[in-house]
PDB file of N, CA and C in Angstrom:
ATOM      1  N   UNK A   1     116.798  78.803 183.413  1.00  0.00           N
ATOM      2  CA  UNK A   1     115.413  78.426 183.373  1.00  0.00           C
ATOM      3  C   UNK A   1     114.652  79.404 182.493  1.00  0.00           C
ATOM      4  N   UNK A   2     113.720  78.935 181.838  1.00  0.00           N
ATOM      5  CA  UNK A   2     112.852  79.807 181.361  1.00  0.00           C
ATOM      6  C   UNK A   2     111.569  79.491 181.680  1.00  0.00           C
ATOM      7  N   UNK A   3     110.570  81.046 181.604  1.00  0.00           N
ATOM      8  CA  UNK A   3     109.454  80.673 181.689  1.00  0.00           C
ATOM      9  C   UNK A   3     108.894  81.874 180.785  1.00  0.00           C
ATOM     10  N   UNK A   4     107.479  81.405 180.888  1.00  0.00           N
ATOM     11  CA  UNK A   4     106.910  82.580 179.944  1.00  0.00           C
ATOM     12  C   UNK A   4     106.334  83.763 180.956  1.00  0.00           C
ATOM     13  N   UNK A   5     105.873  85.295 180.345  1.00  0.00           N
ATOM     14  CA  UNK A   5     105.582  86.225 181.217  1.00  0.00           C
ATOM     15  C   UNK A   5     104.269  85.858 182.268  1.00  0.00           C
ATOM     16  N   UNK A   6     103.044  85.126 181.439  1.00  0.00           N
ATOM     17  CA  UNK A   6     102.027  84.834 182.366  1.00  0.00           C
ATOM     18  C   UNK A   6     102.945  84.643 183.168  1.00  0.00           C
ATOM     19  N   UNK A   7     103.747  83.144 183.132  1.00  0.00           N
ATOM     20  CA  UNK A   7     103.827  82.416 184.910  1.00  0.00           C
ATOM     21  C   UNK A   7     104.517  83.236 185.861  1.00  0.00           C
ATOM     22  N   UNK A   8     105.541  84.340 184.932  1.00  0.00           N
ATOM     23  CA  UNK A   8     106.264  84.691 185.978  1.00  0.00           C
ATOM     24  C   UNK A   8     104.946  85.913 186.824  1.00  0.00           C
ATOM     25  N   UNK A   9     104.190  86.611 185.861  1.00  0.00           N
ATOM     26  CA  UNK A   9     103.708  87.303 186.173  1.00  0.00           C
ATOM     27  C   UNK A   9     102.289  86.875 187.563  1.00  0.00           C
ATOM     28  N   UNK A  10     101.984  85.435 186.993  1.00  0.00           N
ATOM     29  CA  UNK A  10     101.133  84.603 187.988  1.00  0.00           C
ATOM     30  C   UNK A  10     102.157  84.072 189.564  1.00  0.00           C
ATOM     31  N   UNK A  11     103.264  84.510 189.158  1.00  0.00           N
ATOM     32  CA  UNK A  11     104.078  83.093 190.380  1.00  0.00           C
ATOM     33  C   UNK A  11     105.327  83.837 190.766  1.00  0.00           C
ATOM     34  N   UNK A  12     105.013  85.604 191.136  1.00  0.00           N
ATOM     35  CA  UNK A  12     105.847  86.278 190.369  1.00  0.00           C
ATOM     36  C   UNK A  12     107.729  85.517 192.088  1.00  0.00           C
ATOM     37  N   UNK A  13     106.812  85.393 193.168  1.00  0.00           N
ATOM     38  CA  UNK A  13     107.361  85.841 194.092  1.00  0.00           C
ATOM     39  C   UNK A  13     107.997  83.896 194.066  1.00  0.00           C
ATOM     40  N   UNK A  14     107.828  82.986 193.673  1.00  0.00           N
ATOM     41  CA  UNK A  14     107.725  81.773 193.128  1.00  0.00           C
ATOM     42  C   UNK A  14     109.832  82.154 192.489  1.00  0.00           C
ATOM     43  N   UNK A  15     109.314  82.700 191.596  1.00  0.00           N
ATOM     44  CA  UNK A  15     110.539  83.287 189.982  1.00  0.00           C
ATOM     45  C   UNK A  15     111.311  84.151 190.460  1.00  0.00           C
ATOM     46  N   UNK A  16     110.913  85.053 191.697  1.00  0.00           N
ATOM     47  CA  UNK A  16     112.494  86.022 192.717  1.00  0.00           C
ATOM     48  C   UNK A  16     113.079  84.729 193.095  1.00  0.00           C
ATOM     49  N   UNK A  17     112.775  83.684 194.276  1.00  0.00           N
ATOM     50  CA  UNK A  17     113.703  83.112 194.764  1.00  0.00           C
ATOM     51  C   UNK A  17     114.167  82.254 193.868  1.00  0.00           C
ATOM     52  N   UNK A  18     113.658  81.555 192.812  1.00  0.00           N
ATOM     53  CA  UNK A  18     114.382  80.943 191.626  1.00  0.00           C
ATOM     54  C   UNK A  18     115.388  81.764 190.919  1.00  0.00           C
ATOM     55  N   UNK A  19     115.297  83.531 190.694  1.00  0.00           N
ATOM     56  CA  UNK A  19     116.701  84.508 189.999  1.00  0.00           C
ATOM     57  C   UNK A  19     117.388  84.109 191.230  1.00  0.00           C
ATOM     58  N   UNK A  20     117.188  83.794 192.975  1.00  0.00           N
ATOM     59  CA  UNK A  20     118.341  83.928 193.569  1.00  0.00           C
ATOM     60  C   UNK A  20     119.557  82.436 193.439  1.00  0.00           C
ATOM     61  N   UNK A  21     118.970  82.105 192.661  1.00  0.00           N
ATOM     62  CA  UNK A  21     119.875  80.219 192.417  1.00  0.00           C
ATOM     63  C   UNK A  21     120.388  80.292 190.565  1.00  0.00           C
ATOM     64  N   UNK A  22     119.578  80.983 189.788  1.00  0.00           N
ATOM     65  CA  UNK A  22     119.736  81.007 188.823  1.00  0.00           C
ATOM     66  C   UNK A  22     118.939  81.924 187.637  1.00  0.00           C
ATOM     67  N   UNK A  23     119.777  82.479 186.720  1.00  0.00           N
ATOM     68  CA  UNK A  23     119.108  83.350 185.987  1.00  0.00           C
ATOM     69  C   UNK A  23     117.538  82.582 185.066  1.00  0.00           C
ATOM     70  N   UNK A  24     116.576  83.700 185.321  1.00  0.00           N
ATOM     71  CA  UNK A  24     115.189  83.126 184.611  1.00  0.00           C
ATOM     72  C   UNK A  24     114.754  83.952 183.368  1.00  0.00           C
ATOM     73  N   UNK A  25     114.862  83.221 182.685  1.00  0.00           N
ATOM     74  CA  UNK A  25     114.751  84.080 181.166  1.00  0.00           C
ATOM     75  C   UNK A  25     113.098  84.434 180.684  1.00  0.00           C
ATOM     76  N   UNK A  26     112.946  85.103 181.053  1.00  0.00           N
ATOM     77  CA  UNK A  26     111.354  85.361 180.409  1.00  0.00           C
ATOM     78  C   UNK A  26     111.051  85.591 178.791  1.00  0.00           C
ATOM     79  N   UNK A  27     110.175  85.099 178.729  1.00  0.00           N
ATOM     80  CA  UNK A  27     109.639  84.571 177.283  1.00  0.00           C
ATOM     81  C   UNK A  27     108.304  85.711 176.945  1.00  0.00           C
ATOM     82  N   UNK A  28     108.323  86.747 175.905  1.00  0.00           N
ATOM     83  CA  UNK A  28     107.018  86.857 176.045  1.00  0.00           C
ATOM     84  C   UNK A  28     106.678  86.705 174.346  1.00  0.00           C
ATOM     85  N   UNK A  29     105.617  86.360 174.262  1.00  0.00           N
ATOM     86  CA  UNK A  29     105.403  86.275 172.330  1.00  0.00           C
ATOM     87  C   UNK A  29     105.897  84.928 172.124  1.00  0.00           C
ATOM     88  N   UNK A  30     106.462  84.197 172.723  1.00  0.00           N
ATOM     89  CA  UNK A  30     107.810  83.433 171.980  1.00  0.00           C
ATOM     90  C   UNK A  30     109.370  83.640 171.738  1.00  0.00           C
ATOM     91  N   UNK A  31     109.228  84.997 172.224  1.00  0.00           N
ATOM     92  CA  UNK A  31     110.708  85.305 172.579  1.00  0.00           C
ATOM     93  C   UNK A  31     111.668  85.935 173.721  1.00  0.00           C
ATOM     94  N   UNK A  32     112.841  85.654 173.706  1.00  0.00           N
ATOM     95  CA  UNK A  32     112.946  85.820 175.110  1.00  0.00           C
ATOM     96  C   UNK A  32     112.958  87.240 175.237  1.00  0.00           C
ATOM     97  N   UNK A  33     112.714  87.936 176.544  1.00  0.00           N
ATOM     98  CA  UNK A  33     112.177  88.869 177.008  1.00  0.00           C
ATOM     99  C   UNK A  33     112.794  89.860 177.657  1.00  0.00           C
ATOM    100  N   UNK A  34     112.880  89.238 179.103  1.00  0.00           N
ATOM    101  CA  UNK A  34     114.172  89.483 179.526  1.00  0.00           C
ATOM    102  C   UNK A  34     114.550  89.122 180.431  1.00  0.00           C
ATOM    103  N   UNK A  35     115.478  89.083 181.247  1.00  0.00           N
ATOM    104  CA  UNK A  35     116.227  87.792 182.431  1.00  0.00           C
ATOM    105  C   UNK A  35     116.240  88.686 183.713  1.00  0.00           C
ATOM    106  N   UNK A  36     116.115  87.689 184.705  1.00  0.00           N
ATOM    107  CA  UNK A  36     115.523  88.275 186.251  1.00  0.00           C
ATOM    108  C   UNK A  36     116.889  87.302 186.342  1.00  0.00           C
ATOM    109  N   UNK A  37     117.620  88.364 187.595  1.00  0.00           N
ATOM    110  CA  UNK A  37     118.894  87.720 188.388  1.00  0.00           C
ATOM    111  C   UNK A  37     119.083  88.474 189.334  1.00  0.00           C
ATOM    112  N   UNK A  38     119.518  87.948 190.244  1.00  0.00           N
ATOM    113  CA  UNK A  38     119.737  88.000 191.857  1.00  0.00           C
ATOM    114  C   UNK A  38     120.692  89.742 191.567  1.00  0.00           C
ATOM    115  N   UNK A  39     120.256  90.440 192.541  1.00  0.00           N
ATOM    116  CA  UNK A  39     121.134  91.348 193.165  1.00  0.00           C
ATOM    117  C   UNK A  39     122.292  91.156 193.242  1.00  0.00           C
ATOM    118  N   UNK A  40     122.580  90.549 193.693  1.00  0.00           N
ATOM    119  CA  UNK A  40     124.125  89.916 193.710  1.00  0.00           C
ATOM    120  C   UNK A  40     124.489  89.737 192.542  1.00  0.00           C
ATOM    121  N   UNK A  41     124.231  88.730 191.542  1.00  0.00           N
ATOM    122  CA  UNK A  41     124.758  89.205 190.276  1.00  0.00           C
ATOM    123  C   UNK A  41     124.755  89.745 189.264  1.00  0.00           C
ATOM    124  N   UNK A  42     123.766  90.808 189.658  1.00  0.00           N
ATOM    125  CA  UNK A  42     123.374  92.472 189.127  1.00  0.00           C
ATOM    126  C   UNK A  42     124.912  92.966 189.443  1.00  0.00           C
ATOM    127  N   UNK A  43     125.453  92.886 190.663  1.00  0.00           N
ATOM    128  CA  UNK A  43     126.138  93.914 191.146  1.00  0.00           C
ATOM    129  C   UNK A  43     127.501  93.604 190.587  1.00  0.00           C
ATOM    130  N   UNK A  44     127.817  92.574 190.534  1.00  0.00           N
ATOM    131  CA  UNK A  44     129.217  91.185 190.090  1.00  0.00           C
ATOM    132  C   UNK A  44     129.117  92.076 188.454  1.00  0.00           C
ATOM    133  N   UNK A  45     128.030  91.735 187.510  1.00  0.00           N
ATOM    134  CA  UNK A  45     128.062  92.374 186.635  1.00  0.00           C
ATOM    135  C   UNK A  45     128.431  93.719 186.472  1.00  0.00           C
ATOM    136  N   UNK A  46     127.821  94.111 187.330  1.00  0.00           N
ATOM    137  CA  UNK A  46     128.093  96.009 187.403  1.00  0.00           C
ATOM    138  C   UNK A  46     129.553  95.868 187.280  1.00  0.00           C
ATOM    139  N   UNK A  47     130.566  95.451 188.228  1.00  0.00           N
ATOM    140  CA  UNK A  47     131.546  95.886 188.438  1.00  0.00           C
ATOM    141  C   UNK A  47     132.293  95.402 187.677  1.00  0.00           C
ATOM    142  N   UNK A  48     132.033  93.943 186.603  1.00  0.00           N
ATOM    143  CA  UNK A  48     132.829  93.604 185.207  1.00  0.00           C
ATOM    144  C   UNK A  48     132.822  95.001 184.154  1.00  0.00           C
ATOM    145  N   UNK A  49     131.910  94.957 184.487  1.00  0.00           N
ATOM    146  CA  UNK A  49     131.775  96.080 183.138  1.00  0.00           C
ATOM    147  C   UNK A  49     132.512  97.534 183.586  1.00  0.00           C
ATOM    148  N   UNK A  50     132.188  97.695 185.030  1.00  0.00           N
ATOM    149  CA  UNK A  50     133.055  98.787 185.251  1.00  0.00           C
ATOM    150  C   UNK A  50     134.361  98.712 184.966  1.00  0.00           C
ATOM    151  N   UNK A  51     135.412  97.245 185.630  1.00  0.00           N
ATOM    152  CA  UNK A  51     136.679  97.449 185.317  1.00  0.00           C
ATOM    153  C   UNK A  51     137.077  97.330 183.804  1.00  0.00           C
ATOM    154  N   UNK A  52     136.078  96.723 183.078  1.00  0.00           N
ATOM    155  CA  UNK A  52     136.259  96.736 181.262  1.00  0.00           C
ATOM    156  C   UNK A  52     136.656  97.851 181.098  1.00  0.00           C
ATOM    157  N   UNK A  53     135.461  99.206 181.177  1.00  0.00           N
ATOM    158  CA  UNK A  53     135.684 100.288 180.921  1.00  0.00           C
ATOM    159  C   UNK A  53     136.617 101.168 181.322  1.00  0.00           C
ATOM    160  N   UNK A  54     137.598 100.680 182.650  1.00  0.00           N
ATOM    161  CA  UNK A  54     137.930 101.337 183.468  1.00  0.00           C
ATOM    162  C   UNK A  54     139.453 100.868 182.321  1.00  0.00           C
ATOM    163  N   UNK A  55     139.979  99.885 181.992  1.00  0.00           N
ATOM    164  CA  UNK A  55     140.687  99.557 181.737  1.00  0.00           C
ATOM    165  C   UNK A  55     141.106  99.936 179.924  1.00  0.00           C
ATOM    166  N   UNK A  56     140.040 100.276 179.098  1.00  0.00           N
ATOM    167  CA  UNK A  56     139.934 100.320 178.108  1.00  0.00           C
ATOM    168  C   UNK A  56     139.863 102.504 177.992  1.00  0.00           C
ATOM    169  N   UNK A  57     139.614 102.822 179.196  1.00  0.00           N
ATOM    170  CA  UNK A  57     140.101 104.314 179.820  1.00  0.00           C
ATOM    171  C   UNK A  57     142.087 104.257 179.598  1.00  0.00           C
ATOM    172  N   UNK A  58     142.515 103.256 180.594  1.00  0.00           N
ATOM    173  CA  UNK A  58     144.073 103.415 180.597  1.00  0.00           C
ATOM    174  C   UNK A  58     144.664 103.010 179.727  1.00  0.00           C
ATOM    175  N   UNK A  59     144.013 102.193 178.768  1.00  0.00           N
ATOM    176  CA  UNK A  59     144.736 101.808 177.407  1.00  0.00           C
ATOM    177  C   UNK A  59     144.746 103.227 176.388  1.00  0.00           C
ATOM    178  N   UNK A  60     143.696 103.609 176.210  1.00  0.00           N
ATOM    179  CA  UNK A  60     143.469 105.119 175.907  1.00  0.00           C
ATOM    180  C   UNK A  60     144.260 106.374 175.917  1.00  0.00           C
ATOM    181  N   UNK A  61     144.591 106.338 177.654  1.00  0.00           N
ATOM    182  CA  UNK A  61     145.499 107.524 177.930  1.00  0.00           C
ATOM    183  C   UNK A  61     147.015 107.066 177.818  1.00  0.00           C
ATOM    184  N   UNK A  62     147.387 105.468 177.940  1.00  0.00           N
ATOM    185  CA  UNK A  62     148.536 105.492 177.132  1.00  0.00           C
ATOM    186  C   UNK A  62     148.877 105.185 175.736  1.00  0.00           C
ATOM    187  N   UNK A  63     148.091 105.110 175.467  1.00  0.00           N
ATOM    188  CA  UNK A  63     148.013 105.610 173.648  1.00  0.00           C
ATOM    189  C   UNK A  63     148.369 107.167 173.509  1.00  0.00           C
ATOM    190  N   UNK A  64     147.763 107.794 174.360  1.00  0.00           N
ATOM    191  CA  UNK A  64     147.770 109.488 174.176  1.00  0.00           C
ATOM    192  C   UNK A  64     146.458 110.184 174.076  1.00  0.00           C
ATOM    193  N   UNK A  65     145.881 109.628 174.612  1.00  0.00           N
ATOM    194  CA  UNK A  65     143.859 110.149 174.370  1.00  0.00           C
ATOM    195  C   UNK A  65     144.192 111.421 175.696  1.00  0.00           C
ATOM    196  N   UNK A  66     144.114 112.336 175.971  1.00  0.00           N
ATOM    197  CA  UNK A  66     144.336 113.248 176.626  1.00  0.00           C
ATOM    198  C   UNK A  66     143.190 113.895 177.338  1.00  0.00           C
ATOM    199  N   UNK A  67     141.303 113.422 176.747  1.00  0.00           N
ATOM    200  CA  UNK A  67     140.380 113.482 176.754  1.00  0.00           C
ATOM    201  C   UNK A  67     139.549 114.602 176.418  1.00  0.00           C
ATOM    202  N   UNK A  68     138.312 114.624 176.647  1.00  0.00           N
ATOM    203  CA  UNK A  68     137.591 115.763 175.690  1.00  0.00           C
ATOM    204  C   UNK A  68     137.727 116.701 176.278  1.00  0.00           C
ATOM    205  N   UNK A  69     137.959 117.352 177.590  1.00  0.00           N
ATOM    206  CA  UNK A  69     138.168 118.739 177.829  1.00  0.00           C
ATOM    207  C   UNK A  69     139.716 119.125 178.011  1.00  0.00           C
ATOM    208  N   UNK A  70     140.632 118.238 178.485  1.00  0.00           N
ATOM    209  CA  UNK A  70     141.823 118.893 177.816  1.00  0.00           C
ATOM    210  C   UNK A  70     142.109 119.203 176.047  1.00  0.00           C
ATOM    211  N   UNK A  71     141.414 118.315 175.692  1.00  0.00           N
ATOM    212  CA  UNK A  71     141.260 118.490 173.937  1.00  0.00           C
ATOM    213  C   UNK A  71     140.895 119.881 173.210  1.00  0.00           C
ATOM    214  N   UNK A  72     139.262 120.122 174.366  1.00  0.00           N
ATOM    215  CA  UNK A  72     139.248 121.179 174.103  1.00  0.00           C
ATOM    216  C   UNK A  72     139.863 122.206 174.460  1.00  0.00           C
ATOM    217  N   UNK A  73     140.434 122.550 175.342  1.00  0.00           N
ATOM    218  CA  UNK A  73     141.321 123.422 175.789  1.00  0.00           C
ATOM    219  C   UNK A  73     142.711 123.425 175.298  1.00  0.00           C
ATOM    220  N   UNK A  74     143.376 122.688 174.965  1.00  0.00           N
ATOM    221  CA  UNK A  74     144.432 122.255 173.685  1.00  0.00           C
ATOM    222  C   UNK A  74     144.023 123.365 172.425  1.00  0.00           C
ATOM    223  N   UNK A  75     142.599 122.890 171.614  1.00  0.00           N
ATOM    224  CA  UNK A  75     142.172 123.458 170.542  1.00  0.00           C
ATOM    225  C   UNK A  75     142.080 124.645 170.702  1.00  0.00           C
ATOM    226  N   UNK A  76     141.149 125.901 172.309  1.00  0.00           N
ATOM    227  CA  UNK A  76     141.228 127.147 171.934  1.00  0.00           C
ATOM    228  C   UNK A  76     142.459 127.987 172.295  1.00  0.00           C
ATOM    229  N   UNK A  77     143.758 127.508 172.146  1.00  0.00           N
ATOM    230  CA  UNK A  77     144.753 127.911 172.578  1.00  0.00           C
ATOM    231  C   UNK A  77     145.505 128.826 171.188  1.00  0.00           C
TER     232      UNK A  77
END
């Protein structure tokens, strides 16, 4: 759904229980703004991105990435 900032800003409590069914894209100027979504898939997100990173960590260390403070400690040896 989209709406523009007035309405959300007029209807704000209207546009929470609408992020809890579906993301609401706010419009301001004519462009989009930025998107209101439920807690819940605030958190769903959080944790994609965590295992991305988490995973793109173990691809890393078996490549041989050894990381920045063993690196450095490697180097003042």
């Amino acid at each position: 759904m989209n709406a523009t900032a007035t309405e959300v800003k007029n209807r704000f409590g209207e546009f929470m229980d609408r992020a809890q069914r579906e993301p609401v894209t706010v419009e301001k100027t004519g462009r989009s703004y930025v998107v209101l979504i439920s807690h819940e898939e605030y958190e769903r997100l959080r944790s994609v991105e965590d295992a991305h990173w988490a995973a793109l960590a173990g691809q890393a260390e078996q490549s041989g990435y050894v990381g920045s403070e063993a690196a450095t400690q490697l180097v003042k040896r």
